[in-house]
N, C-alpha and C. Protein backbone atom coordinates (compact mmCIF):
# COMPACT_ATOMS: atom_id res chain seq x y z
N UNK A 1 -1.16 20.05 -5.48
CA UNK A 1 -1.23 18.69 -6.01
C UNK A 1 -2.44 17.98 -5.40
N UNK A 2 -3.16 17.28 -6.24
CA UNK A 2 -4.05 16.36 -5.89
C UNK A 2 -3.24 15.23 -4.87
N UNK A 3 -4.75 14.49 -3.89
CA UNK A 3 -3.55 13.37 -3.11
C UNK A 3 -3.80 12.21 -3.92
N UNK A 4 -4.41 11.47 -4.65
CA UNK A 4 -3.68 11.17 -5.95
C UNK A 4 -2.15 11.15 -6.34
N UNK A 5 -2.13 12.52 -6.91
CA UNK A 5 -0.64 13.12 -7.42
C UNK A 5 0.72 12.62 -5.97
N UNK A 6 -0.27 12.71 -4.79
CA UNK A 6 0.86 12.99 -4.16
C UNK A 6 1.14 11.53 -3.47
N UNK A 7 0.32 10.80 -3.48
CA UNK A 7 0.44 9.17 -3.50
C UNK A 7 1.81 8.74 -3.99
N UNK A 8 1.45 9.38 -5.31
CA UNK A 8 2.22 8.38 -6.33
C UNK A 8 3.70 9.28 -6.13
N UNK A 9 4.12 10.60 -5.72
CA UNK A 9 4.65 11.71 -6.32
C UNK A 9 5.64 10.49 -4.37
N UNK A 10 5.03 10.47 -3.38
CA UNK A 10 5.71 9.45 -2.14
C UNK A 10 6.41 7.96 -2.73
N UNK A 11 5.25 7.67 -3.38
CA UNK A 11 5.51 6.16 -3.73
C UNK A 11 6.63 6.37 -4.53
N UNK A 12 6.82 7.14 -5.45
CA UNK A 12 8.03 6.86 -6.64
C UNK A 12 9.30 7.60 -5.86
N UNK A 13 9.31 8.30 -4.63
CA UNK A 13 10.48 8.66 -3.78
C UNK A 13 11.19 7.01 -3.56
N UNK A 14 10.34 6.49 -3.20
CA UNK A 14 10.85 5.25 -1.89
C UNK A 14 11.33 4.05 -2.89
N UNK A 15 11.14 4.45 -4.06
CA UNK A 15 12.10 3.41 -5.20
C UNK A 15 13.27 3.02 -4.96
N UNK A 16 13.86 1.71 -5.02
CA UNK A 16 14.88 1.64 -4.46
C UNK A 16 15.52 1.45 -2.96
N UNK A 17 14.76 1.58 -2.34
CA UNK A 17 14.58 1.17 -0.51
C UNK A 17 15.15 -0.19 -0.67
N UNK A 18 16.21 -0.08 0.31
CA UNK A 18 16.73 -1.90 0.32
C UNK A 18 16.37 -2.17 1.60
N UNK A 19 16.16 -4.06 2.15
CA UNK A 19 16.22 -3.93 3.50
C UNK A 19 17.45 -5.05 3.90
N UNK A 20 17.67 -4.87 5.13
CA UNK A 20 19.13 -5.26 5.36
C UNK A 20 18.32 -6.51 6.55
N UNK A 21 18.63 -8.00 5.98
CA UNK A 21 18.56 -9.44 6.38
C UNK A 21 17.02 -9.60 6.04
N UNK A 22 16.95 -10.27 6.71
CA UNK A 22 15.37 -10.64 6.36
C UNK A 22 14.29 -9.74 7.45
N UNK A 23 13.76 -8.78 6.95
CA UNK A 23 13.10 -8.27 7.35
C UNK A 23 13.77 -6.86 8.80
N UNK A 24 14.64 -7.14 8.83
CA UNK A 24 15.39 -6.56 10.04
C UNK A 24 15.65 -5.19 9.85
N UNK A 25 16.08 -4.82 9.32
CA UNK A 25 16.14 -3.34 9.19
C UNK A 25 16.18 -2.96 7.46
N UNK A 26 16.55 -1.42 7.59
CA UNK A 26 16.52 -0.62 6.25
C UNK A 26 17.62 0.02 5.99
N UNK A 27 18.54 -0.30 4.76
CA UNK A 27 19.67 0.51 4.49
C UNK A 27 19.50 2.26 4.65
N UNK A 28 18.26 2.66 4.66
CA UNK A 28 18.35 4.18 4.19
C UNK A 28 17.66 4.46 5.74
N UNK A 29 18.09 4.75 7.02
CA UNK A 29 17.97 4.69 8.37
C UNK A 29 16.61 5.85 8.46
N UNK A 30 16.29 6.95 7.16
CA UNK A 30 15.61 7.90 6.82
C UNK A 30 14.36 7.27 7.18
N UNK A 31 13.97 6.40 6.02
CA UNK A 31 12.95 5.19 5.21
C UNK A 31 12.68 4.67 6.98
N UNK A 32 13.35 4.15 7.43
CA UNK A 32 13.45 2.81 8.45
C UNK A 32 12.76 3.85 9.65
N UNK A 33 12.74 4.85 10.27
CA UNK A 33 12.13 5.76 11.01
C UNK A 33 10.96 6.04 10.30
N UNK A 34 10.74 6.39 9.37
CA UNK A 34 9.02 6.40 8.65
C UNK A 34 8.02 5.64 9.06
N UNK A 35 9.10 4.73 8.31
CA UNK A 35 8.02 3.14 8.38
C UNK A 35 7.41 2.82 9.82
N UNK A 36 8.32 3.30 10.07
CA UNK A 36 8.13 2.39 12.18
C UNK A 36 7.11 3.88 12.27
N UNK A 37 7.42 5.20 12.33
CA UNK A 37 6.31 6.13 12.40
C UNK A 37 5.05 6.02 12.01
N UNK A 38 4.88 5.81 10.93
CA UNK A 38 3.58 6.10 9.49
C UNK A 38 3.31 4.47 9.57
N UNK A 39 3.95 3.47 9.51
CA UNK A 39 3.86 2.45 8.74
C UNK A 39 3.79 1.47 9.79
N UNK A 40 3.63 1.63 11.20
CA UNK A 40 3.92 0.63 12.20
C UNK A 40 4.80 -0.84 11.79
N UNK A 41 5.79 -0.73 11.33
CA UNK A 41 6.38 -1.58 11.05
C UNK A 41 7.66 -1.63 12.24
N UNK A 42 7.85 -3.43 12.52
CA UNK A 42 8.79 -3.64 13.47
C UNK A 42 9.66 -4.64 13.09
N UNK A 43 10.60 -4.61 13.62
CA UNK A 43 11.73 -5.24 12.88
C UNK A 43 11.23 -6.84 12.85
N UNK A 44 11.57 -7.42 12.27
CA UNK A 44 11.20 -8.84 11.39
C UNK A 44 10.14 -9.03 10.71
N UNK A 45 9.34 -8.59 10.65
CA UNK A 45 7.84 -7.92 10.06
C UNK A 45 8.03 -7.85 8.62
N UNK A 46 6.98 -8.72 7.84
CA UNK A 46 6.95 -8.12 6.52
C UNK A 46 6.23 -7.21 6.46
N UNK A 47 6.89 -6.32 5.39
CA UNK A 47 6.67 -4.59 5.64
C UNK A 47 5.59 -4.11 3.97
N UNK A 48 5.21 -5.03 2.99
CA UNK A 48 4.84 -4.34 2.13
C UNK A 48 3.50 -3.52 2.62
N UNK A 49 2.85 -3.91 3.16
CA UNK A 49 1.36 -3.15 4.32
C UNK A 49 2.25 -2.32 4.81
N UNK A 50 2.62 -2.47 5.45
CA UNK A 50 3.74 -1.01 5.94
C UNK A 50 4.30 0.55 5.18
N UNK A 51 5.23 -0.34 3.81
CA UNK A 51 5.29 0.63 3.00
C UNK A 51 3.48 1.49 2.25
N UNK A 52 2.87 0.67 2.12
CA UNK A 52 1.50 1.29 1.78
C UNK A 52 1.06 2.28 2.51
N UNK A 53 0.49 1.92 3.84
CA UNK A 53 0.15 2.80 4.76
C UNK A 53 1.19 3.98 4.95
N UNK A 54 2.29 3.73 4.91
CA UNK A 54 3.63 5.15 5.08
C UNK A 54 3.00 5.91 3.87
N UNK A 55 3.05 5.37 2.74
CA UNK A 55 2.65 6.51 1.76
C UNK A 55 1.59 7.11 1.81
N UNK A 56 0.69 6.46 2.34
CA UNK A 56 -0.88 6.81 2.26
C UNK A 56 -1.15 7.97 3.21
N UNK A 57 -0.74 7.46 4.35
CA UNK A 57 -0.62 8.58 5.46
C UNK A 57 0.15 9.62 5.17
N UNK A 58 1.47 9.53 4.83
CA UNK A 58 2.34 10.64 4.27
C UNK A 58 1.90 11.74 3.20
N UNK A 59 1.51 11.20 2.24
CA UNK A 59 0.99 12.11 1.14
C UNK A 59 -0.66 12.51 1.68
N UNK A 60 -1.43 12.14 3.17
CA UNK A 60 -2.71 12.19 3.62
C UNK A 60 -1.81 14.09 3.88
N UNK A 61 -1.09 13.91 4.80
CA UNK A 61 -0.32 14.65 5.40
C UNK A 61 0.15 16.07 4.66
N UNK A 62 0.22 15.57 3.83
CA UNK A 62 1.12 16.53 3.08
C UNK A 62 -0.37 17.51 1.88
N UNK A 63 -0.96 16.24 1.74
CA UNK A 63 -2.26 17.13 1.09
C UNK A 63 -2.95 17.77 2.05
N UNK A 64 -3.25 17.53 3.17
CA UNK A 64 -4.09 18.38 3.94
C UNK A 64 -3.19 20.02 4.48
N UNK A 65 -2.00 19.47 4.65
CA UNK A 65 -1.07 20.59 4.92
C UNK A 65 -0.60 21.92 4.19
N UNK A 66 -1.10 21.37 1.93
CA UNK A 66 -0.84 22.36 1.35
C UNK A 66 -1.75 23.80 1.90
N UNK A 67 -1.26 24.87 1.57
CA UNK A 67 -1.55 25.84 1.75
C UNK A 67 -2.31 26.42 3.41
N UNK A 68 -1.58 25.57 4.73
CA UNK A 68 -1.99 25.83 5.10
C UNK A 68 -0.44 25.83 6.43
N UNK A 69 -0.66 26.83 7.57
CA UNK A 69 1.00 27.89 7.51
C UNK A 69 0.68 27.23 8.60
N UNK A 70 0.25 26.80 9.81
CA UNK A 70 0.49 25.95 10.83
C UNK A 70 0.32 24.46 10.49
N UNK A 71 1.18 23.58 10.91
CA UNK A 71 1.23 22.09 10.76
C UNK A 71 -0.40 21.49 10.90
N UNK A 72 -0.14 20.03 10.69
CA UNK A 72 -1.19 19.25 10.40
C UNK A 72 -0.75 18.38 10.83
N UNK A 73 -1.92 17.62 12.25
CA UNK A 73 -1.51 16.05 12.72
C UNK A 73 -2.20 15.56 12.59
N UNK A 74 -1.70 13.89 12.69
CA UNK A 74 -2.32 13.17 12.68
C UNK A 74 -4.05 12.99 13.32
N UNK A 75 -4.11 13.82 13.99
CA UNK A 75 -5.94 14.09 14.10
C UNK A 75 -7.05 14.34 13.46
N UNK A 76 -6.30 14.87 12.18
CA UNK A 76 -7.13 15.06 10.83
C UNK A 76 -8.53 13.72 10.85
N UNK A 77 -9.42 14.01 10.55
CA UNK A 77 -10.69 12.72 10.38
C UNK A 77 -10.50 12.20 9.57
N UNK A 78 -9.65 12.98 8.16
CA UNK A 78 -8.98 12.01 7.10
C UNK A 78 -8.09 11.07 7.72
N UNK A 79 -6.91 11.21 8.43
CA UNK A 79 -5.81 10.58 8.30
C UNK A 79 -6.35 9.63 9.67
N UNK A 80 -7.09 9.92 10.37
CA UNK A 80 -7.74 9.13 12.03
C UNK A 80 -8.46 8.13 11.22
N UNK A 81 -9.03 7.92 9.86
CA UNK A 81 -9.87 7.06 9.56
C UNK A 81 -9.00 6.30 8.76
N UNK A 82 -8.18 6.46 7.64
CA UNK A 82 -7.18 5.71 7.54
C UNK A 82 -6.30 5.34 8.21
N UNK A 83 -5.61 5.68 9.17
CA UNK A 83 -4.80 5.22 10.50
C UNK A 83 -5.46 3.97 10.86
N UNK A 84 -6.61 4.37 11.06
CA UNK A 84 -7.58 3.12 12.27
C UNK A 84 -7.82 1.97 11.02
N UNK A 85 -7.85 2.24 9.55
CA UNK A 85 -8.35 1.31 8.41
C UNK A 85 -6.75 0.29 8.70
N UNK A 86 -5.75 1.62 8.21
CA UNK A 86 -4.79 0.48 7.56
C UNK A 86 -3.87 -0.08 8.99
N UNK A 87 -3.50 -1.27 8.13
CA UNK A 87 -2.51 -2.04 9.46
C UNK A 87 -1.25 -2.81 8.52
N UNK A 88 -0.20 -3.23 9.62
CA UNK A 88 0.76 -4.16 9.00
C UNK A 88 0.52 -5.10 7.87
N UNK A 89 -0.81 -5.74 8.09
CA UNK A 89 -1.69 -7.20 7.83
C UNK A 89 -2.69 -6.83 5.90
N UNK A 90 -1.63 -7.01 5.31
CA UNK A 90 -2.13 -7.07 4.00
C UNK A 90 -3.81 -7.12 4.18
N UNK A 91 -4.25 -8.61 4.61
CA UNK A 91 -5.84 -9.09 4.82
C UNK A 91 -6.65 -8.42 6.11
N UNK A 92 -5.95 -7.73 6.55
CA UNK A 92 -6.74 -7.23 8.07
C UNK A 92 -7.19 -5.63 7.53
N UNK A 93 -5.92 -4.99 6.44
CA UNK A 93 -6.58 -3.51 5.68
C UNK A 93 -7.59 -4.36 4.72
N UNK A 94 -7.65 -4.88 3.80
CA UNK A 94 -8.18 -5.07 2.84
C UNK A 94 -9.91 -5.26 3.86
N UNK A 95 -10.10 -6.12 4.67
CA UNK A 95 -11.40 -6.69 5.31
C UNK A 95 -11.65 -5.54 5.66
N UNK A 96 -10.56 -4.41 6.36
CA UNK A 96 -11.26 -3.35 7.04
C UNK A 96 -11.42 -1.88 5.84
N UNK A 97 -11.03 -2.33 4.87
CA UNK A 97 -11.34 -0.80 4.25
C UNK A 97 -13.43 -1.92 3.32
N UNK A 98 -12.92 -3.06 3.37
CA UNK A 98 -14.67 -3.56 2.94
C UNK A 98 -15.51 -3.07 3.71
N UNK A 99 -15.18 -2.90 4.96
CA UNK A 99 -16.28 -2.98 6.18
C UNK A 99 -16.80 -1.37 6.40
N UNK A 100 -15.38 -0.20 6.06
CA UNK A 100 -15.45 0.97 6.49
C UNK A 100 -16.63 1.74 5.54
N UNK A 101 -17.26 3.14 5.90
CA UNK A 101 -18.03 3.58 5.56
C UNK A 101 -17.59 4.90 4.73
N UNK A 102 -17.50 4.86 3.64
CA UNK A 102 -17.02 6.15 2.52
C UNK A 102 -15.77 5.54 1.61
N UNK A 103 -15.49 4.00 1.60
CA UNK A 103 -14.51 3.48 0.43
C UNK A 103 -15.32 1.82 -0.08
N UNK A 104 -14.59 1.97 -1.56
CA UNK A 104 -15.79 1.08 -2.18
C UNK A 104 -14.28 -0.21 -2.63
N UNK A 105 -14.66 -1.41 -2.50
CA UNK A 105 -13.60 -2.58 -3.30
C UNK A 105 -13.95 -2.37 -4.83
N UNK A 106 -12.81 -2.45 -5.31
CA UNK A 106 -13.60 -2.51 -7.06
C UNK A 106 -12.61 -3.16 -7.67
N UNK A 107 -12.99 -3.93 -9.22
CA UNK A 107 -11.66 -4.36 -9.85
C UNK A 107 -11.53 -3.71 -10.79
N UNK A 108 -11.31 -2.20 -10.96
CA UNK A 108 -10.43 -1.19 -11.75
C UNK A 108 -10.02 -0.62 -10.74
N UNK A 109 -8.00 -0.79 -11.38
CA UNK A 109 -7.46 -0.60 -11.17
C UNK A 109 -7.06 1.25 -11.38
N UNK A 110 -6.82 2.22 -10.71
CA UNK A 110 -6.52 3.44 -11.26
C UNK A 110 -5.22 3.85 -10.50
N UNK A 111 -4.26 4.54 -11.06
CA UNK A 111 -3.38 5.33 -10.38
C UNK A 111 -3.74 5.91 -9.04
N UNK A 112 -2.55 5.66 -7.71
CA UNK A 112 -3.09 6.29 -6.56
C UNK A 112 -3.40 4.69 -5.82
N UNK A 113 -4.52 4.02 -6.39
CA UNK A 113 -4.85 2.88 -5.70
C UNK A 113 -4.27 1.95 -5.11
N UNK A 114 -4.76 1.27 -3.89
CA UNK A 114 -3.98 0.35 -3.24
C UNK A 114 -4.27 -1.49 -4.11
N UNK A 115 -3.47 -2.04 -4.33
CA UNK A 115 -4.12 -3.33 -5.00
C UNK A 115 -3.63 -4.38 -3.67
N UNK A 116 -4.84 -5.32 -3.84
CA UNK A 116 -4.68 -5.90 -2.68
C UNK A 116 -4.65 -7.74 -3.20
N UNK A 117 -3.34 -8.51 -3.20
CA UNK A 117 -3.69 -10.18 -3.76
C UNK A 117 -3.83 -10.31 -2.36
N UNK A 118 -4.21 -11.76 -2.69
CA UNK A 118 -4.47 -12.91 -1.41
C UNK A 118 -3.38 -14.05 -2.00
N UNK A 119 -3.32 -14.56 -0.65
CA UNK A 119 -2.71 -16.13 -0.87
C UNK A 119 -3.20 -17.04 -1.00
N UNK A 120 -2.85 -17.69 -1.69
CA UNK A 120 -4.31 -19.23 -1.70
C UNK A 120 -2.82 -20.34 -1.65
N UNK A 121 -3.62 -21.51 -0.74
CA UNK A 121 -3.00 -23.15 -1.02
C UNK A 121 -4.32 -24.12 -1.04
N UNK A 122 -4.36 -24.56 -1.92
CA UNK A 122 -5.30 -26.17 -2.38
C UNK A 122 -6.46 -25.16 -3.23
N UNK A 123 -6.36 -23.97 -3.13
CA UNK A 123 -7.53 -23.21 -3.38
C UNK A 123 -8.51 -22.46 -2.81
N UNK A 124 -7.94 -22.60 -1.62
CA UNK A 124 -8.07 -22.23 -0.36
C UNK A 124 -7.58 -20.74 0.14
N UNK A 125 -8.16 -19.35 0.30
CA UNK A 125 -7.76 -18.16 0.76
C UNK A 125 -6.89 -18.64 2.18
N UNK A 126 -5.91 -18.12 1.82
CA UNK A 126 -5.50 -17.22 3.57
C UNK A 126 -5.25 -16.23 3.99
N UNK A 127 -4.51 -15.97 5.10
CA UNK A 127 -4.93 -14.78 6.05
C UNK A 127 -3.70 -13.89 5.31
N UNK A 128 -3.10 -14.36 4.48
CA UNK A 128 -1.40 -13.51 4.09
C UNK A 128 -2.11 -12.85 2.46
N UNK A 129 -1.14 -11.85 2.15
CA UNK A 129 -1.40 -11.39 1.08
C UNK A 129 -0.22 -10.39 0.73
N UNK A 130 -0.34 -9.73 -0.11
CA UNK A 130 0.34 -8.80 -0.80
C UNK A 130 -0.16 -7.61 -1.30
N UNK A 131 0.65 -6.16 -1.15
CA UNK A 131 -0.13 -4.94 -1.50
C UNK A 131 1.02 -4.22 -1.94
N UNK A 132 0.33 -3.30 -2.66
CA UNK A 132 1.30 -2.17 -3.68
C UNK A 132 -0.04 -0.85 -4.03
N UNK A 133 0.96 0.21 -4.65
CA UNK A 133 -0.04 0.76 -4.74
C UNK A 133 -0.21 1.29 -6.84
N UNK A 134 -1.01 1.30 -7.42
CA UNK A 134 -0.81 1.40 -8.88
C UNK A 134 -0.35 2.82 -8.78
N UNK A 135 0.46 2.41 -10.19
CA UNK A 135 1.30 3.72 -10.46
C UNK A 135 0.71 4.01 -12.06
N UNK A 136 0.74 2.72 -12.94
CA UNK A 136 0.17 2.92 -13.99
C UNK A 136 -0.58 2.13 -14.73
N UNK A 137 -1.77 2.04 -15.11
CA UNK A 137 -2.82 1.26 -15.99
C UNK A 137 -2.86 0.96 -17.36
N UNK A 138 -2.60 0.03 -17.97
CA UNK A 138 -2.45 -0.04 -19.26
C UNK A 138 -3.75 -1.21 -19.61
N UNK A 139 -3.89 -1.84 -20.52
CA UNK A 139 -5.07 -2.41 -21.35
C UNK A 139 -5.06 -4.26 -20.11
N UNK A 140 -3.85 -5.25 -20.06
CA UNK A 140 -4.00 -6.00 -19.57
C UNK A 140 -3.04 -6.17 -18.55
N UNK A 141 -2.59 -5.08 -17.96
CA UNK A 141 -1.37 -5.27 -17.06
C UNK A 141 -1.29 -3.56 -16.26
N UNK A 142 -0.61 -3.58 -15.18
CA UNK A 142 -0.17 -2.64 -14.33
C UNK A 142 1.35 -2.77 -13.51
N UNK A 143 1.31 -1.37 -13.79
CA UNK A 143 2.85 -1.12 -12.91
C UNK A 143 2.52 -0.56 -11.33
N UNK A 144 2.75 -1.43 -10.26
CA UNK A 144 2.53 -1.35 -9.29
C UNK A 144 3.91 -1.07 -8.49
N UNK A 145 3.76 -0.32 -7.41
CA UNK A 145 4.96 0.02 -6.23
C UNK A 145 4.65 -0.77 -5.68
N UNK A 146 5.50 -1.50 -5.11
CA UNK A 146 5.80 -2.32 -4.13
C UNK A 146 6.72 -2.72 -3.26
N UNK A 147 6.54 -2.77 -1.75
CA UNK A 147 7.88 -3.03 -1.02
C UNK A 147 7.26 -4.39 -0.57
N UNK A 148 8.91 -4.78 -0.56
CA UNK A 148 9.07 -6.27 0.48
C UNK A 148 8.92 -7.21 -1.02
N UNK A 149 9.67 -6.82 -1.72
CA UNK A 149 9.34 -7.53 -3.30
C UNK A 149 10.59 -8.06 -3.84
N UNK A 150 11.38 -8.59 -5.14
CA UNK A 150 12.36 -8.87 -6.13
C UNK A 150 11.43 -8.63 -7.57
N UNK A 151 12.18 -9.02 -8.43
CA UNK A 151 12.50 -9.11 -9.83
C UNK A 151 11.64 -10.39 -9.85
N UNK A 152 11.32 -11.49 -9.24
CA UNK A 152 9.93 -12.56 -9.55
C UNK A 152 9.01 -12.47 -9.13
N UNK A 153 8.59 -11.27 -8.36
CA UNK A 153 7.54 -11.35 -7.70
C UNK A 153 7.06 -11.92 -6.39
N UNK A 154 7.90 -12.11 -5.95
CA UNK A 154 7.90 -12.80 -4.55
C UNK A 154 7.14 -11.74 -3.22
N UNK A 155 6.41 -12.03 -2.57
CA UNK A 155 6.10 -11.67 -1.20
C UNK A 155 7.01 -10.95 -0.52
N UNK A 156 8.49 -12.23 -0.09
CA UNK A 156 9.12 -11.77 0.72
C UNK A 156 10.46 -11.54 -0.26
N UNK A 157 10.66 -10.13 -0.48
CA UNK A 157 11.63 -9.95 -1.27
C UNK A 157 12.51 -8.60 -0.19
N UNK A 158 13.35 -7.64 -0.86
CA UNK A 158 14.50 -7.33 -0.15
C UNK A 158 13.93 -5.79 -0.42
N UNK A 159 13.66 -5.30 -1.82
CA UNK A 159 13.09 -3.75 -2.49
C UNK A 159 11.85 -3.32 -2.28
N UNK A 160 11.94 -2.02 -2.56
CA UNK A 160 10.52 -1.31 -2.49
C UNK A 160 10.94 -1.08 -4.47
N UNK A 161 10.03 -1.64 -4.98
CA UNK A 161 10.41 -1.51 -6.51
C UNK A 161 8.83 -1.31 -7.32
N UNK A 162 9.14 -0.66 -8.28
CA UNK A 162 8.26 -0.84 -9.17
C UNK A 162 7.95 -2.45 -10.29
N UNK A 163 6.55 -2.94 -9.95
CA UNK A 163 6.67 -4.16 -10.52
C UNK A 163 5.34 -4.28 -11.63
N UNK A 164 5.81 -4.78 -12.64
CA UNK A 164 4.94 -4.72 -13.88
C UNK A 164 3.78 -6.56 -13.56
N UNK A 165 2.22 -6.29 -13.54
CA UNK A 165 1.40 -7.93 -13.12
C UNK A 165 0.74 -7.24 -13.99
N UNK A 166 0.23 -8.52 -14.73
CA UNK A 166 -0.99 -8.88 -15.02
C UNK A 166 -2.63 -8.28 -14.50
N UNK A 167 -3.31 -7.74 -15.15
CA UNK A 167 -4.92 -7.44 -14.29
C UNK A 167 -5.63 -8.99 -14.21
N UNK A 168 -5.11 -9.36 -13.51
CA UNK A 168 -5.66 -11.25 -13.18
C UNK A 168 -6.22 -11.54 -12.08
N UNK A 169 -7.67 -11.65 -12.18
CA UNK A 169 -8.87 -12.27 -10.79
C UNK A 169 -8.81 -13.56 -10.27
N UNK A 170 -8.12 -14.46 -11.77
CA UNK A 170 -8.25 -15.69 -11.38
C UNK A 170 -7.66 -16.38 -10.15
N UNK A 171 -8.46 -17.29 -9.79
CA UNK A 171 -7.53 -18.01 -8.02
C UNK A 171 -7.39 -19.06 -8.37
N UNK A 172 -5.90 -18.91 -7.91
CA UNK A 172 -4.99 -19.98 -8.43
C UNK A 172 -4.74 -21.20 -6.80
N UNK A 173 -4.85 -22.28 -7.30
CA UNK A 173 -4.84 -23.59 -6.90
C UNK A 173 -3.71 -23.34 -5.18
N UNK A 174 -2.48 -22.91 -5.79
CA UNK A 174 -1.81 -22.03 -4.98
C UNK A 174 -0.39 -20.90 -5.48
N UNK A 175 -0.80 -19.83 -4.52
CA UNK A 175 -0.17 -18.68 -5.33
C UNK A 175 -0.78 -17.73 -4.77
N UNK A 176 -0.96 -16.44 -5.80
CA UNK A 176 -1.54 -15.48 -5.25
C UNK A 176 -2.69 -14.85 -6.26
N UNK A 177 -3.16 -14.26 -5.95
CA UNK A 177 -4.73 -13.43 -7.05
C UNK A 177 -4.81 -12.05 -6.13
N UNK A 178 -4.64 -11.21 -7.38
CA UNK A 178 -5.86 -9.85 -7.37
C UNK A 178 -6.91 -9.80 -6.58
N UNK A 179 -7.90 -9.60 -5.50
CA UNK A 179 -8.84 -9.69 -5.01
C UNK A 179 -9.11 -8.16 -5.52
N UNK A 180 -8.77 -6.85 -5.34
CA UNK A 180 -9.52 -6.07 -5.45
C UNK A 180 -8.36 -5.07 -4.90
N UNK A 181 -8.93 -3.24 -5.47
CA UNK A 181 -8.78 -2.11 -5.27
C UNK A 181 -9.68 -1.49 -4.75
N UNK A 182 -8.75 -0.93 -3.60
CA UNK A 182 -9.33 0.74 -3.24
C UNK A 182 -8.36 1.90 -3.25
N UNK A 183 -9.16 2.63 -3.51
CA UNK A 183 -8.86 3.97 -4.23
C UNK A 183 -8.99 5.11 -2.15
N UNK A 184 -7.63 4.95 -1.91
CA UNK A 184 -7.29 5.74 -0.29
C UNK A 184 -8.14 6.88 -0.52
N UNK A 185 -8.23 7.81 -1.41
CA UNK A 185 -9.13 9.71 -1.89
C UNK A 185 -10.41 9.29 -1.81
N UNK A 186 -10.98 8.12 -1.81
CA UNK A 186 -11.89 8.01 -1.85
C UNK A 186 -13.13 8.65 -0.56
N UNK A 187 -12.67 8.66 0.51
CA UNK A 187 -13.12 9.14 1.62
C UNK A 187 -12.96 10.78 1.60
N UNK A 188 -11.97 11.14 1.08
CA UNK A 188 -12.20 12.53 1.16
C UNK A 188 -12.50 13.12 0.36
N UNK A 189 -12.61 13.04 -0.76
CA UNK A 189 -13.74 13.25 -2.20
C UNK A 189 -14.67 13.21 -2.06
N UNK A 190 -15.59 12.54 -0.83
CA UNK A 190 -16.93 12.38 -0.51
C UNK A 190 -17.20 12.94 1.03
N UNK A 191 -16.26 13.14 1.77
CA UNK A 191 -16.67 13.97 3.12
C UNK A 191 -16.33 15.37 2.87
């Protein structure tokens, strides 16, 4: 499998992930050891940066590992450069995959990709945001994975769910906007 394939093949496992109070733990105790592994996530912590990075690293893991009969750690230069990119902090990955050397921001969206909103109040960016990763691309809208979500779209929600947005740049007064995609394969398609 492509890691692409295997992005998405992680992401559509973790469908359905509940978390138990606000932010505190994870019904599936499986999930809840990952996250804190792969995903540095700690209890009260919003976790959708969390769930991202778990997949990203996970399926990093699992692609470098096909066909090969002794294990694979985290030392990989693939998975050491995403490790060091991604963090808890929606806006702290997004600034650091701009800054890093072998991944590009773009606004096409493709399967595999991480999508990254911002928060805005008065019109104004802040430091909070929201991430998922696309699952599927259609003409004016995408189906994105997402944890730490509901059924309106909320930030701080309870699921790791699949959620159907809009492809929308516009920045809203206050709310949230699209800033941009990166595509995680991108670094190793080119090293």
């Amino acid at each position: 499998m492509t890691f692409q394939e295997l992005i998405l093949k992680v992401a559509d496992s973790y469908v359905g992930m509940e978390e138990v109070g606000n932010n505190e733990a994870f019904k599936d105790k499986v999930f809840e050891k990952e996250m804190i592994k792969f995903g540095e996530w700690w209890r009260g912590a919003p976790w959708c940066a969390c769930a991202v990075q778990l997949i990203v690293l996970k399926a990093g893991l699992m692609y470098i590992s096909q066909g090969i009969k002794r294990g694979v750690s985290m030392e990989h230069p693939l998975l050491k450069t995403l490790d060091r990119i991604m963090t808890p902090s929606v806006m702290q990955t997004f600034w650091n995959f701009k800054k890093a050397k072998g991944f590009t921001v773009t606004y096409k969206p493709k399967p595999g990709s991480i999508m990254f909103m911002q928060s805005f109040r008065n019109g104004e960016g802040l430091t909070t945001g929201h991430t998922g990763i696309v699952k599927k691309v259609n003409q004016l809208n995408h189906d994105i994975y997402e944890g730490n979500t509901n059924v309106r779209g909320e930030r701080e929600g309870k699921f790791f769910m699949v959620k159907n947005r809009p492809i929308d740049f516009d920045t809203p007064l206050n709310g949230k906007a699209i800033i941009g995609y990166v595509n995680p394969t991108q670094y190793y398609e080119t090293h």
